[in-house]
PDB file of N, CA and C in Angstrom:
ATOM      1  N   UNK A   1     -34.789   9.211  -3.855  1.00  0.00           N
ATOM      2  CA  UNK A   1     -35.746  10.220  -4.275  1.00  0.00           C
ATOM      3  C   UNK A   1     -37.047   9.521  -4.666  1.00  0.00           C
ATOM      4  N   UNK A   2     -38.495  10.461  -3.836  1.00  0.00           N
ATOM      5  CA  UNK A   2     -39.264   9.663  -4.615  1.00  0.00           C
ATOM      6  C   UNK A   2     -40.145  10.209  -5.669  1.00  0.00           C
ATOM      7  N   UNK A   3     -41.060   8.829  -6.453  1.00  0.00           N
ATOM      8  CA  UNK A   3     -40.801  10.056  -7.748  1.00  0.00           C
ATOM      9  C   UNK A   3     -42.054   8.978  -7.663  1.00  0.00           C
ATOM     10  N   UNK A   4     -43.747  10.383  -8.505  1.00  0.00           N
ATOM     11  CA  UNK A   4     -44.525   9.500  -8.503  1.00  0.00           C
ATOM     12  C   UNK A   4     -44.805   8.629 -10.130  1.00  0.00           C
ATOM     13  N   UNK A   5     -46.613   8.256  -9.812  1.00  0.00           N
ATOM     14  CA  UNK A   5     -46.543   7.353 -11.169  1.00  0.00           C
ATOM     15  C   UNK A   5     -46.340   7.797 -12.044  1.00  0.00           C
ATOM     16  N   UNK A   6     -46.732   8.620 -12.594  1.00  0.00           N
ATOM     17  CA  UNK A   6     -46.435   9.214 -13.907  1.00  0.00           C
ATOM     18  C   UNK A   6     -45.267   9.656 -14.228  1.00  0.00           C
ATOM     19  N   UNK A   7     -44.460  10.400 -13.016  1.00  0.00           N
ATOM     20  CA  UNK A   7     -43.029  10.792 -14.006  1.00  0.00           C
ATOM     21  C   UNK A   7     -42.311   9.167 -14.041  1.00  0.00           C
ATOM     22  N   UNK A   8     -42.740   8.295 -13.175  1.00  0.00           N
ATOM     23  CA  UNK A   8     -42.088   7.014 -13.669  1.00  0.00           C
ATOM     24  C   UNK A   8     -41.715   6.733 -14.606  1.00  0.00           C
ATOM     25  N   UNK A   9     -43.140   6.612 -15.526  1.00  0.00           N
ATOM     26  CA  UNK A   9     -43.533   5.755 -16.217  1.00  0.00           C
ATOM     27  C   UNK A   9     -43.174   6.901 -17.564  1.00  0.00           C
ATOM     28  N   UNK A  10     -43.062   7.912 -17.623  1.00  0.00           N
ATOM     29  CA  UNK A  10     -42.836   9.009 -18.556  1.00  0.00           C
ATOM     30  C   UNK A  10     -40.892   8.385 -18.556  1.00  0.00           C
ATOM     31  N   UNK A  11     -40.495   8.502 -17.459  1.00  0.00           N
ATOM     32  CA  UNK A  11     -39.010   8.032 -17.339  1.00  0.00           C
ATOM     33  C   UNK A  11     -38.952   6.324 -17.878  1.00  0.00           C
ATOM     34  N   UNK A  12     -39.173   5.897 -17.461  1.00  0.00           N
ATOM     35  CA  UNK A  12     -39.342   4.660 -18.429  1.00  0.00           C
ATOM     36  C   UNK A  12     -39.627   4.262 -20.283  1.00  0.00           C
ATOM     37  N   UNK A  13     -40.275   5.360 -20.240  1.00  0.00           N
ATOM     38  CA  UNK A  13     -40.671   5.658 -21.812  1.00  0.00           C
ATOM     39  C   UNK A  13     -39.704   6.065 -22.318  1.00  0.00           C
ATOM     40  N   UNK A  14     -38.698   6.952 -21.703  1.00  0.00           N
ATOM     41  CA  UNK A  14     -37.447   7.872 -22.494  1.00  0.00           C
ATOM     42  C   UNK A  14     -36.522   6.515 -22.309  1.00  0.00           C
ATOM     43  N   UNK A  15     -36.374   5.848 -21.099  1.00  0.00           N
ATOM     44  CA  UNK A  15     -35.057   5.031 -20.823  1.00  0.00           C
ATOM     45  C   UNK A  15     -35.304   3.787 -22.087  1.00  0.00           C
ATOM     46  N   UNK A  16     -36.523   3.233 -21.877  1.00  0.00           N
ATOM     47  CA  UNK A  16     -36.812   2.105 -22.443  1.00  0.00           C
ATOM     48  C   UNK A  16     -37.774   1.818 -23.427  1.00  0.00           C
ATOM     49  N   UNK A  17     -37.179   2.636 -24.721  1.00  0.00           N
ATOM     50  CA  UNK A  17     -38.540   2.848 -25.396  1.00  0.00           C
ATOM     51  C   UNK A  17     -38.521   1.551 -26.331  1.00  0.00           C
ATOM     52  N   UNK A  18     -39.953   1.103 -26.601  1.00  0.00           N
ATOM     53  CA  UNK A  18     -39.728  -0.059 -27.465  1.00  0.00           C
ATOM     54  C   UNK A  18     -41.202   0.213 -28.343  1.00  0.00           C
ATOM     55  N   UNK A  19     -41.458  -0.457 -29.262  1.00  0.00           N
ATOM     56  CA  UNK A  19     -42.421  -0.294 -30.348  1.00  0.00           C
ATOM     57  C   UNK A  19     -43.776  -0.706 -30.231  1.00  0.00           C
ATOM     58  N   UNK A  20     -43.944  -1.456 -28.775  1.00  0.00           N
ATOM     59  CA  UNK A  20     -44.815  -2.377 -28.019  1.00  0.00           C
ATOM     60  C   UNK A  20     -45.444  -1.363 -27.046  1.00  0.00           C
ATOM     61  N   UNK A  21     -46.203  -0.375 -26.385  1.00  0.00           N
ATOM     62  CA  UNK A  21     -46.300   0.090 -25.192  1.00  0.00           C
ATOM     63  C   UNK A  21     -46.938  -0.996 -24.297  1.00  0.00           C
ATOM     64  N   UNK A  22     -46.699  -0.662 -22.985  1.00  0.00           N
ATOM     65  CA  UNK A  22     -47.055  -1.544 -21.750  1.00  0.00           C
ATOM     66  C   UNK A  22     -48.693  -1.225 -21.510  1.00  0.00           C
ATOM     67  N   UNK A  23     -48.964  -0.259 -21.628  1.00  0.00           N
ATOM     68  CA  UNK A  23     -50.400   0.342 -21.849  1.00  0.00           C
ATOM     69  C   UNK A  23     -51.008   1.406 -22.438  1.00  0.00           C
ATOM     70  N   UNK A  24     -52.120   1.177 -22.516  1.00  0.00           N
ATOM     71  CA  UNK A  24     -52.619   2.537 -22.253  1.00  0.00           C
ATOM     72  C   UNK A  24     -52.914   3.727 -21.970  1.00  0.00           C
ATOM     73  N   UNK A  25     -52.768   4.845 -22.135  1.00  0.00           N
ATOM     74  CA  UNK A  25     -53.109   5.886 -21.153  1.00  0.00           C
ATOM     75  C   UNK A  25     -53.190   7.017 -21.895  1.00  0.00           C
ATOM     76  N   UNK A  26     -54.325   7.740 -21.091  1.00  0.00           N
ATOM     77  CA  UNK A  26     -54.544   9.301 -21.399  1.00  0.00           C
ATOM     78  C   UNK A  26     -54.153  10.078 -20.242  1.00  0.00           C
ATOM     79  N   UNK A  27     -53.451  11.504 -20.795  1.00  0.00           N
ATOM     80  CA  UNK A  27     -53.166  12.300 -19.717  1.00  0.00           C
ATOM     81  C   UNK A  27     -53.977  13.644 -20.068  1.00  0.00           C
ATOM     82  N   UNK A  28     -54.608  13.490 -19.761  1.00  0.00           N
ATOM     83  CA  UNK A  28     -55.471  15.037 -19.685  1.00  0.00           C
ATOM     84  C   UNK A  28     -55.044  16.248 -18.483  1.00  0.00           C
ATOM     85  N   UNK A  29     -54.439  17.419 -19.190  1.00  0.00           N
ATOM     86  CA  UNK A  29     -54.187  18.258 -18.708  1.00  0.00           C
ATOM     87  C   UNK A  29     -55.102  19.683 -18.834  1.00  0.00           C
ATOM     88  N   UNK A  30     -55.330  20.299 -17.746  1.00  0.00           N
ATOM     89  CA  UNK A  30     -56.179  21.288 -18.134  1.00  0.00           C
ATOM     90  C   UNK A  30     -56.062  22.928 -17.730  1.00  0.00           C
ATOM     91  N   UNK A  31     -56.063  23.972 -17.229  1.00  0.00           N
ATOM     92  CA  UNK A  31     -56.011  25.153 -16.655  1.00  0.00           C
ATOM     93  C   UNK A  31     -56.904  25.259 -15.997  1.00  0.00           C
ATOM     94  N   UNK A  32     -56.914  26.565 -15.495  1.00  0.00           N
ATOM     95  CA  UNK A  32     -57.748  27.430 -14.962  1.00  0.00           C
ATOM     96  C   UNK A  32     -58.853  27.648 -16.096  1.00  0.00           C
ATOM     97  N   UNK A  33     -59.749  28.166 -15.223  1.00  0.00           N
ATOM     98  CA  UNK A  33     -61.312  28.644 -16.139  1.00  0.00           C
ATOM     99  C   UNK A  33     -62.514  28.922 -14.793  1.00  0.00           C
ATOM    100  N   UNK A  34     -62.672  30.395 -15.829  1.00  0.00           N
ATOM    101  CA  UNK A  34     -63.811  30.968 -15.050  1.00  0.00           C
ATOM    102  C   UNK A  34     -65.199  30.041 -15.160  1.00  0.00           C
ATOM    103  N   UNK A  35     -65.407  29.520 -14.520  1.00  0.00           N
ATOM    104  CA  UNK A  35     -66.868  28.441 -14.892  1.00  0.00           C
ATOM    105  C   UNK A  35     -66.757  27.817 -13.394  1.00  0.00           C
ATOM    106  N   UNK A  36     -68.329  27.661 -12.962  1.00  0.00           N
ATOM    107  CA  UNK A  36     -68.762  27.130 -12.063  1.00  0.00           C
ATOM    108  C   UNK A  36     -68.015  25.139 -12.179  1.00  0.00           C
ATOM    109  N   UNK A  37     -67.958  25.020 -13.340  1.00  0.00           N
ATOM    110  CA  UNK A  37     -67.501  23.782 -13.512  1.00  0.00           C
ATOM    111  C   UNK A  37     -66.175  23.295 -12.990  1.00  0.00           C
ATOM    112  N   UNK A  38     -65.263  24.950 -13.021  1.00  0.00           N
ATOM    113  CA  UNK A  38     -63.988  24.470 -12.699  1.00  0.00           C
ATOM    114  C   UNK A  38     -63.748  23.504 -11.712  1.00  0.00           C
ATOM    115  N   UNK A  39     -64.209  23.810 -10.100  1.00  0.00           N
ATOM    116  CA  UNK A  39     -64.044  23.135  -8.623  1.00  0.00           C
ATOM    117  C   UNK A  39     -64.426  21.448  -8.809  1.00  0.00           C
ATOM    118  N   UNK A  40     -65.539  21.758  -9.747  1.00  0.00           N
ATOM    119  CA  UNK A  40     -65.571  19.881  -9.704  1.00  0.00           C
ATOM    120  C   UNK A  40     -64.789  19.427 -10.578  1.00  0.00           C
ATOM    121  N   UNK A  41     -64.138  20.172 -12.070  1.00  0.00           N
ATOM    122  CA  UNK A  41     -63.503  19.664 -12.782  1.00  0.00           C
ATOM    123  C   UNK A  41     -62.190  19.017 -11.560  1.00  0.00           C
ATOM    124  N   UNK A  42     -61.919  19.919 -11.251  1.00  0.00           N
ATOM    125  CA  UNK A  42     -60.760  19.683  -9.652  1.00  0.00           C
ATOM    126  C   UNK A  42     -60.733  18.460  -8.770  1.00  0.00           C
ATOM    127  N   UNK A  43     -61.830  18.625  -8.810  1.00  0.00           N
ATOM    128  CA  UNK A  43     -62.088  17.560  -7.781  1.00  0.00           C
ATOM    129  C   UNK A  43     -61.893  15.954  -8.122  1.00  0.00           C
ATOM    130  N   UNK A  44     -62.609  16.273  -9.711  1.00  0.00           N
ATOM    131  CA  UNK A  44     -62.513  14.883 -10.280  1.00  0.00           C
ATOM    132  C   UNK A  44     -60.661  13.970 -10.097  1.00  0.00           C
ATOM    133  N   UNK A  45     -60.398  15.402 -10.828  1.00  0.00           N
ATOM    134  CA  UNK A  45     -58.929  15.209 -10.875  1.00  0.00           C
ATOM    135  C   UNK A  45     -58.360  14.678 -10.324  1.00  0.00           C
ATOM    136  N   UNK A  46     -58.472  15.440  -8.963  1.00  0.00           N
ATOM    137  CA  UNK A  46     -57.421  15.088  -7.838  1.00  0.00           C
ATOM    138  C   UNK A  46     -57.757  13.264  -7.450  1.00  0.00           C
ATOM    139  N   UNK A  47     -59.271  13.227  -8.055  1.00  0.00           N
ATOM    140  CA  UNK A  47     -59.294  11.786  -7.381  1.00  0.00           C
ATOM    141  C   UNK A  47     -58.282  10.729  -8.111  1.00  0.00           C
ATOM    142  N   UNK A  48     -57.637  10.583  -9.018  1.00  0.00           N
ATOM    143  CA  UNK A  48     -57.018  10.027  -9.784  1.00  0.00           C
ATOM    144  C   UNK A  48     -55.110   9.994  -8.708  1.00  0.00           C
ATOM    145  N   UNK A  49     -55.002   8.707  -8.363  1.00  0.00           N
ATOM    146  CA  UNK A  49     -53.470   9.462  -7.906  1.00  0.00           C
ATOM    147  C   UNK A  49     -52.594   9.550  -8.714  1.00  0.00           C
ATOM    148  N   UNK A  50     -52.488   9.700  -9.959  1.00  0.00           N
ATOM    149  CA  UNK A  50     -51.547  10.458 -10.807  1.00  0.00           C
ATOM    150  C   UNK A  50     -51.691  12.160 -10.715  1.00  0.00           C
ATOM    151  N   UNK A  51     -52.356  12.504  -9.791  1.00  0.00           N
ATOM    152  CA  UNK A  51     -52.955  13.989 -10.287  1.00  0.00           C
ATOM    153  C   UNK A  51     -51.647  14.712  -9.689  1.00  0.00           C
ATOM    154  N   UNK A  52     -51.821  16.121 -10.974  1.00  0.00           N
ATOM    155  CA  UNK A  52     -49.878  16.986 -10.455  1.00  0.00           C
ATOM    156  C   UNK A  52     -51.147  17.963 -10.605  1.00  0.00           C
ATOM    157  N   UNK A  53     -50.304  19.406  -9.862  1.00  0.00           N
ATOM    158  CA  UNK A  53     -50.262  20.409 -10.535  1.00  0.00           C
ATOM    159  C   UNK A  53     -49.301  21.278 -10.558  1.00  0.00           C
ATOM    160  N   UNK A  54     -49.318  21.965 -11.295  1.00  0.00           N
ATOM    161  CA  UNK A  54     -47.701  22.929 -11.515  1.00  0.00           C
ATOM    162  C   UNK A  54     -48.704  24.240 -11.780  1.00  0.00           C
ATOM    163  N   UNK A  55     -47.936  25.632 -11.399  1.00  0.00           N
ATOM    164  CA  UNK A  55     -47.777  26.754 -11.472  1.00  0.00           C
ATOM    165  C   UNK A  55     -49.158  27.094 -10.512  1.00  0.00           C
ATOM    166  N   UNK A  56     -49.394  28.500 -10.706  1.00  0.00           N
ATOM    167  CA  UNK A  56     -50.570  28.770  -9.472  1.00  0.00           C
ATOM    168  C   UNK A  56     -51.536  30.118 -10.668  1.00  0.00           C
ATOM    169  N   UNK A  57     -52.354  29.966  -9.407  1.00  0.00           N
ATOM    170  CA  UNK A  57     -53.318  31.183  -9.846  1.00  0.00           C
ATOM    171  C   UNK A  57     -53.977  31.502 -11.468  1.00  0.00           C
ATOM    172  N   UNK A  58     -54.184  31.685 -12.727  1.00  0.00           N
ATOM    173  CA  UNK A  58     -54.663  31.617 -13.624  1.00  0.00           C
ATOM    174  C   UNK A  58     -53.719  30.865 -14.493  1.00  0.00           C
ATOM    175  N   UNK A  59     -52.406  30.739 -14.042  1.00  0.00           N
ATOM    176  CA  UNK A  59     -51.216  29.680 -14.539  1.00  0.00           C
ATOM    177  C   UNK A  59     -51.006  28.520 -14.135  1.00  0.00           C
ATOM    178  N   UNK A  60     -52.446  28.145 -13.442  1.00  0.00           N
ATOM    179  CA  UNK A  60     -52.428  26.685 -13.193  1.00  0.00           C
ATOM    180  C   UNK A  60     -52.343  25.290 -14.151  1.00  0.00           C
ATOM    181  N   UNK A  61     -51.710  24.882 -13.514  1.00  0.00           N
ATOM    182  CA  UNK A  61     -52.194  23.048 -15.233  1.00  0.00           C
ATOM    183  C   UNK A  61     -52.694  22.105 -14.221  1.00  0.00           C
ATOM    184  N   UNK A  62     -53.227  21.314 -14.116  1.00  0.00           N
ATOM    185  CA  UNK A  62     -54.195  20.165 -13.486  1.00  0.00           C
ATOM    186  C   UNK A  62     -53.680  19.163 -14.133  1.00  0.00           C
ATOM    187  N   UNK A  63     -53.218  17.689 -13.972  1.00  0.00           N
ATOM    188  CA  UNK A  63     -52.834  16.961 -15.001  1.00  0.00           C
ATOM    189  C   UNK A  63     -53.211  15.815 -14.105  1.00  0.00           C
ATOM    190  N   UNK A  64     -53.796  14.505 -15.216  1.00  0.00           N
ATOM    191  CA  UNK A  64     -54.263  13.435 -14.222  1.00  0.00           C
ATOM    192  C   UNK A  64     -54.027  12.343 -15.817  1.00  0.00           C
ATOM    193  N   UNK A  65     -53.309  11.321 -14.892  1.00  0.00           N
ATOM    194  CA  UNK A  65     -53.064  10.163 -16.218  1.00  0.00           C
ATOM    195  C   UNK A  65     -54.231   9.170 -16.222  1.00  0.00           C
ATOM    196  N   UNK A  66     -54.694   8.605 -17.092  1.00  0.00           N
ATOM    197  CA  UNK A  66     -55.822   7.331 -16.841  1.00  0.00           C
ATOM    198  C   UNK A  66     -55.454   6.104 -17.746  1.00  0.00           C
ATOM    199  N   UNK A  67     -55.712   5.100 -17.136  1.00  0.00           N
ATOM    200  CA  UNK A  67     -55.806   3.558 -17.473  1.00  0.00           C
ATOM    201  C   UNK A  67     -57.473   3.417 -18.281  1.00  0.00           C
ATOM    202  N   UNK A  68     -57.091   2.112 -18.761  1.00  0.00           N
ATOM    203  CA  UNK A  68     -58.698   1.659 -19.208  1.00  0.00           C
ATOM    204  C   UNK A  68     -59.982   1.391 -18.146  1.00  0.00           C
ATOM    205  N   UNK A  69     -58.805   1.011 -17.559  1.00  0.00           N
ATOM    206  CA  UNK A  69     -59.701   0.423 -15.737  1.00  0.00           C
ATOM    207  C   UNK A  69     -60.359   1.801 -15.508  1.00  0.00           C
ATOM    208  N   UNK A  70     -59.704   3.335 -15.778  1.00  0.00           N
ATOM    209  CA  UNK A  70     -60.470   4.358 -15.125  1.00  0.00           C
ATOM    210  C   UNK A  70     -61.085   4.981 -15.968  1.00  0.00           C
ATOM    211  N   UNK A  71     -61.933   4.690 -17.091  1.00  0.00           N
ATOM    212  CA  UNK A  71     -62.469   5.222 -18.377  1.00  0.00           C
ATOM    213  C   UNK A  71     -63.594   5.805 -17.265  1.00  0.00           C
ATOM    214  N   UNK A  72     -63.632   5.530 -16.678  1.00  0.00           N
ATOM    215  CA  UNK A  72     -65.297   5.974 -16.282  1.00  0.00           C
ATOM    216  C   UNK A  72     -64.957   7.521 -15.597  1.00  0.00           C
ATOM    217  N   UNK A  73     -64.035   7.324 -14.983  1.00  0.00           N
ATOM    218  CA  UNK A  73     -63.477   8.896 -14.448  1.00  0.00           C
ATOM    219  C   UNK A  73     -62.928   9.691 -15.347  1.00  0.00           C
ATOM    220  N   UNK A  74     -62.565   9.046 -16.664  1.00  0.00           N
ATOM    221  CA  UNK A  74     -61.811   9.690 -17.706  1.00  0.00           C
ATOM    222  C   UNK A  74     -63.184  10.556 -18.356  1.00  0.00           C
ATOM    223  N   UNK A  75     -64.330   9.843 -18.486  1.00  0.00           N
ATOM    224  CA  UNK A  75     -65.183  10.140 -19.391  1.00  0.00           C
ATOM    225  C   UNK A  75     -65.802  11.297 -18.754  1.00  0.00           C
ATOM    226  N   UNK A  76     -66.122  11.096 -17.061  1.00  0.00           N
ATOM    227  CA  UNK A  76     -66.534  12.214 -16.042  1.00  0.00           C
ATOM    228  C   UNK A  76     -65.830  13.465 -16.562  1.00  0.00           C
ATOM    229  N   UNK A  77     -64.426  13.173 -16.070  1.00  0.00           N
ATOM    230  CA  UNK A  77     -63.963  14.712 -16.142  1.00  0.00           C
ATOM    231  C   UNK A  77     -63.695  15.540 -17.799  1.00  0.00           C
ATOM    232  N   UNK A  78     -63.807  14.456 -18.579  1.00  0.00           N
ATOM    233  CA  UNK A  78     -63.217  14.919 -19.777  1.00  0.00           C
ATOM    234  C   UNK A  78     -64.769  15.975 -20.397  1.00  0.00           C
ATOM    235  N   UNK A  79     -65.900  15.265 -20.155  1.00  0.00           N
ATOM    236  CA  UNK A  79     -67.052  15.822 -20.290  1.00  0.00           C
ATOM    237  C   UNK A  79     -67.083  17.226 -19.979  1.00  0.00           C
ATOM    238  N   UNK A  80     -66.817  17.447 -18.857  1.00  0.00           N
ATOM    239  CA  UNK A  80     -66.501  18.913 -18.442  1.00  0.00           C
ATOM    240  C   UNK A  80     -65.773  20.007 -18.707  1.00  0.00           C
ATOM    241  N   UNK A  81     -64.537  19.469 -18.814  1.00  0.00           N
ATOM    242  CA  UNK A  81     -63.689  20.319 -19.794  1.00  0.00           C
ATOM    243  C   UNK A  81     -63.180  20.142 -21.234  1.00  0.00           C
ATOM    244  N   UNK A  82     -63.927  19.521 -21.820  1.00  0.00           N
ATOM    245  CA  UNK A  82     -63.433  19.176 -23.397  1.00  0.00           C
ATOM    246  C   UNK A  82     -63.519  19.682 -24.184  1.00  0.00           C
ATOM    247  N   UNK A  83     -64.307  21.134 -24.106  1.00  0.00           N
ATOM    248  CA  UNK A  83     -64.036  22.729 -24.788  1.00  0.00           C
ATOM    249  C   UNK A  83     -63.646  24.014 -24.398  1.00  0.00           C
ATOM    250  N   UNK A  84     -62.892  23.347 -23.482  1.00  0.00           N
ATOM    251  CA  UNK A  84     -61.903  24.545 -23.124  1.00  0.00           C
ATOM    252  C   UNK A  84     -60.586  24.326 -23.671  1.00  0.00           C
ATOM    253  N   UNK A  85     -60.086  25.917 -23.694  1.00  0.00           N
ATOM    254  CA  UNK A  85     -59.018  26.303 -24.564  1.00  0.00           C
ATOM    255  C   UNK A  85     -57.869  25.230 -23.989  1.00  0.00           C
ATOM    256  N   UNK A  86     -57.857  25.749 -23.101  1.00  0.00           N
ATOM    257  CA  UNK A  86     -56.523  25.126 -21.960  1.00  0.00           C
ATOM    258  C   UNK A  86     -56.299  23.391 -22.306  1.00  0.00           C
ATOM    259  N   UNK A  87     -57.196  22.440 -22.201  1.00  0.00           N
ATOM    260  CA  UNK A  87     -57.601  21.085 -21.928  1.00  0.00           C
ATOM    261  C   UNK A  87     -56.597  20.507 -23.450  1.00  0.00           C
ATOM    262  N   UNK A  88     -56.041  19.854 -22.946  1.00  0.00           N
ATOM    263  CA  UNK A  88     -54.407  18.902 -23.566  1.00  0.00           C
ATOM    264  C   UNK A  88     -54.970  17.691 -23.197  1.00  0.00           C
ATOM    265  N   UNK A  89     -54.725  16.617 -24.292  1.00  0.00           N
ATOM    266  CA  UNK A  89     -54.770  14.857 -24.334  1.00  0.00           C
ATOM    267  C   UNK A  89     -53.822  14.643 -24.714  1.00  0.00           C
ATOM    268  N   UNK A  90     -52.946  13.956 -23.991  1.00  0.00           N
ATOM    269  CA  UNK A  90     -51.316  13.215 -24.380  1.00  0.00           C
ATOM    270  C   UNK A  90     -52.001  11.492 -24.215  1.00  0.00           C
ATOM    271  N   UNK A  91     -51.397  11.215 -25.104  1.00  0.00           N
ATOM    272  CA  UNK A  91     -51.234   9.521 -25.097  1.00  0.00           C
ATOM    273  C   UNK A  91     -49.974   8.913 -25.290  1.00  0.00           C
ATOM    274  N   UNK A  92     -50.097   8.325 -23.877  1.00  0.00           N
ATOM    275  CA  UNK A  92     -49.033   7.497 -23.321  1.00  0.00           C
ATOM    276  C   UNK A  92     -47.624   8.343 -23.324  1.00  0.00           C
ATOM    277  N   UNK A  93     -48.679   9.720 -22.346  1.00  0.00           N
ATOM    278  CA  UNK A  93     -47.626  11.031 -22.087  1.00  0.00           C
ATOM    279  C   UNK A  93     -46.762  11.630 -23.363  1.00  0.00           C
ATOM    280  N   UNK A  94     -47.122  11.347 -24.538  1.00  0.00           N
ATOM    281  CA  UNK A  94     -47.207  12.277 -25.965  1.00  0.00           C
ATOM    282  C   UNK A  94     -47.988  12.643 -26.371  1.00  0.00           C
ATOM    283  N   UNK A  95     -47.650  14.525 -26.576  1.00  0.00           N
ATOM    284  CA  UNK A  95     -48.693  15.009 -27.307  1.00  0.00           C
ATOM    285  C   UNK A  95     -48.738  14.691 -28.862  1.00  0.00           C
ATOM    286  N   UNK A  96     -49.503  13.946 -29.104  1.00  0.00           N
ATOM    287  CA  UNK A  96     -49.359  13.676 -30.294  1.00  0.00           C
ATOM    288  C   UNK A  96     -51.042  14.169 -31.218  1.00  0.00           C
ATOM    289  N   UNK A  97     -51.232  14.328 -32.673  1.00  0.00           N
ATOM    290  CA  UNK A  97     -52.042  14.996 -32.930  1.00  0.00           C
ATOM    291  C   UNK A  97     -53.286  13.828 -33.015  1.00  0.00           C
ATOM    292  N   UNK A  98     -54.282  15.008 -33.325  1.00  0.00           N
ATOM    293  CA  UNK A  98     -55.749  14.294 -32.980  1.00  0.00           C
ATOM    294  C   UNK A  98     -56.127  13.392 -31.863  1.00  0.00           C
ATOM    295  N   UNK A  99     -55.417  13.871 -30.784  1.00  0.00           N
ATOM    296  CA  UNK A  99     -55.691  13.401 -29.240  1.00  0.00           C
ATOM    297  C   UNK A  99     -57.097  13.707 -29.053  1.00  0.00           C
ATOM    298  N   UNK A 100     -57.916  14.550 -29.552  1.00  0.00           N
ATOM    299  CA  UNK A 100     -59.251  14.255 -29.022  1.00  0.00           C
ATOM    300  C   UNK A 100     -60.395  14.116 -29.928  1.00  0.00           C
ATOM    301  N   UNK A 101     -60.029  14.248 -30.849  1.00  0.00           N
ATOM    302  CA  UNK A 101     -61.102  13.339 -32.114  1.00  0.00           C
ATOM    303  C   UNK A 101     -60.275  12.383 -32.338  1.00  0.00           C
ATOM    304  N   UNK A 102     -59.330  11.527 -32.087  1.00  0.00           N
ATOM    305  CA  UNK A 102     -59.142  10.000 -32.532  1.00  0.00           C
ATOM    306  C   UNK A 102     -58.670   9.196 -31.033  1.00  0.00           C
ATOM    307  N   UNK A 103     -58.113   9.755 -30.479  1.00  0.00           N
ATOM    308  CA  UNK A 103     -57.217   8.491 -29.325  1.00  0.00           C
ATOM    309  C   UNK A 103     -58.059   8.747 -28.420  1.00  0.00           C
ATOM    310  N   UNK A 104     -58.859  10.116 -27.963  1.00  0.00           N
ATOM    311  CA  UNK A 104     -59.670  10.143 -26.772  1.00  0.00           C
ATOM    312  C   UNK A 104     -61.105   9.237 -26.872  1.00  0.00           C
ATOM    313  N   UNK A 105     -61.510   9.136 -28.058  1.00  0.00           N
ATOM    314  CA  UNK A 105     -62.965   8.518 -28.608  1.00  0.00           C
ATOM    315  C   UNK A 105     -62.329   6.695 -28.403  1.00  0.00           C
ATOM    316  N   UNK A 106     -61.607   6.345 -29.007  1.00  0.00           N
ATOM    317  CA  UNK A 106     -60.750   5.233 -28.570  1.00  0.00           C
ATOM    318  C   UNK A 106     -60.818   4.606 -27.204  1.00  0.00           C
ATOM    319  N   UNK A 107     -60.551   5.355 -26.548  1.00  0.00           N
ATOM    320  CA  UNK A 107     -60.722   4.841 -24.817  1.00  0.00           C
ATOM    321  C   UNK A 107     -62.275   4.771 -24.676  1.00  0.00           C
ATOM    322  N   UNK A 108     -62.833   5.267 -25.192  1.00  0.00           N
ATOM    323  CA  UNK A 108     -64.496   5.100 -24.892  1.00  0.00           C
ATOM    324  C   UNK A 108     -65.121   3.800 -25.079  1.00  0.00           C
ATOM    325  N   UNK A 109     -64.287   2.944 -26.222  1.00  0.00           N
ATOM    326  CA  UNK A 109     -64.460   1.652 -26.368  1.00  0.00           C
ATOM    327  C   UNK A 109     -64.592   0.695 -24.897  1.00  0.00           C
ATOM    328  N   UNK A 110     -63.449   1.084 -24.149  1.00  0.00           N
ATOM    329  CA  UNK A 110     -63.506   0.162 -22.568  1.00  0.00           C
ATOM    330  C   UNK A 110     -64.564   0.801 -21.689  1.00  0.00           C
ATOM    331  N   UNK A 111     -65.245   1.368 -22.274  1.00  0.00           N
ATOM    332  CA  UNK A 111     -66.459   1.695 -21.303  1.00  0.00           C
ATOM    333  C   UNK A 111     -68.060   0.263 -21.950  1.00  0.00           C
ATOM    334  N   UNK A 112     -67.688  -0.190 -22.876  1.00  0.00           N
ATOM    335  CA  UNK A 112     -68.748  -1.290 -22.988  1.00  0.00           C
ATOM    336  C   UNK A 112     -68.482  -2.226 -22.131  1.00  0.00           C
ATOM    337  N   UNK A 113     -69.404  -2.680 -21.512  1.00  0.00           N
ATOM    338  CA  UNK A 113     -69.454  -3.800 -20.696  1.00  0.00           C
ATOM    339  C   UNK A 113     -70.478  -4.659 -21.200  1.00  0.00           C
TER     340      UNK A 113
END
């Protein structure tokens, strides 16, 4: 069976959890939304190959995982939807609290060069 990156690495987390993570990562998940913004929010997405989506039509979720390496696409799409209702930040595929006033501002750090 094949199974992509993210449920991997989500399966790896349950099998082999240790106190150390291997990386990084944000998973930004988002919905549907009436806004001209939506199609590119989409677009961004899909460029990421972690990108899923599940359910259809106004019950859509969009979900795309990011590395530090992809802060720059993280920062693109997150810009766009980061006040909408729908829009979820899991780190290191847990929702855990203050995902976007503390762990999302965090990744912004690997954007200094």
């Amino acid at each position: 069976m094949k199974r992509d990156r993210a449920t991997q690495e989500k399966l790896e987390d349950i099998l082999f959890p240790s106190s150390k993570a291997k990386s990084f990562r944000i998973t930004v998940v988002f919905g549907y939304k009436m806004s001209d913004d939506y199609n590119k929010a989409v677009a961004l997405a899909k460029k990421n190959p972690t990108y899923k989506e599940e359910g259809d039509g106004e019950w859509i979720r969009h979900s795309a995982v990011y590395t530090p390496s992809e802060v720059d696409d993280l920062f693109d799409l997150f810009n766009i939807i980061n006040d909408w209702e729908s829009t979820e930040i899991l780190v290191n595929h847990k929702k855990i609290p203050y995902g976007h006033q503390l762990w999302l501002p965090l990744m912004w750090f690997y954007r200094i060069k």
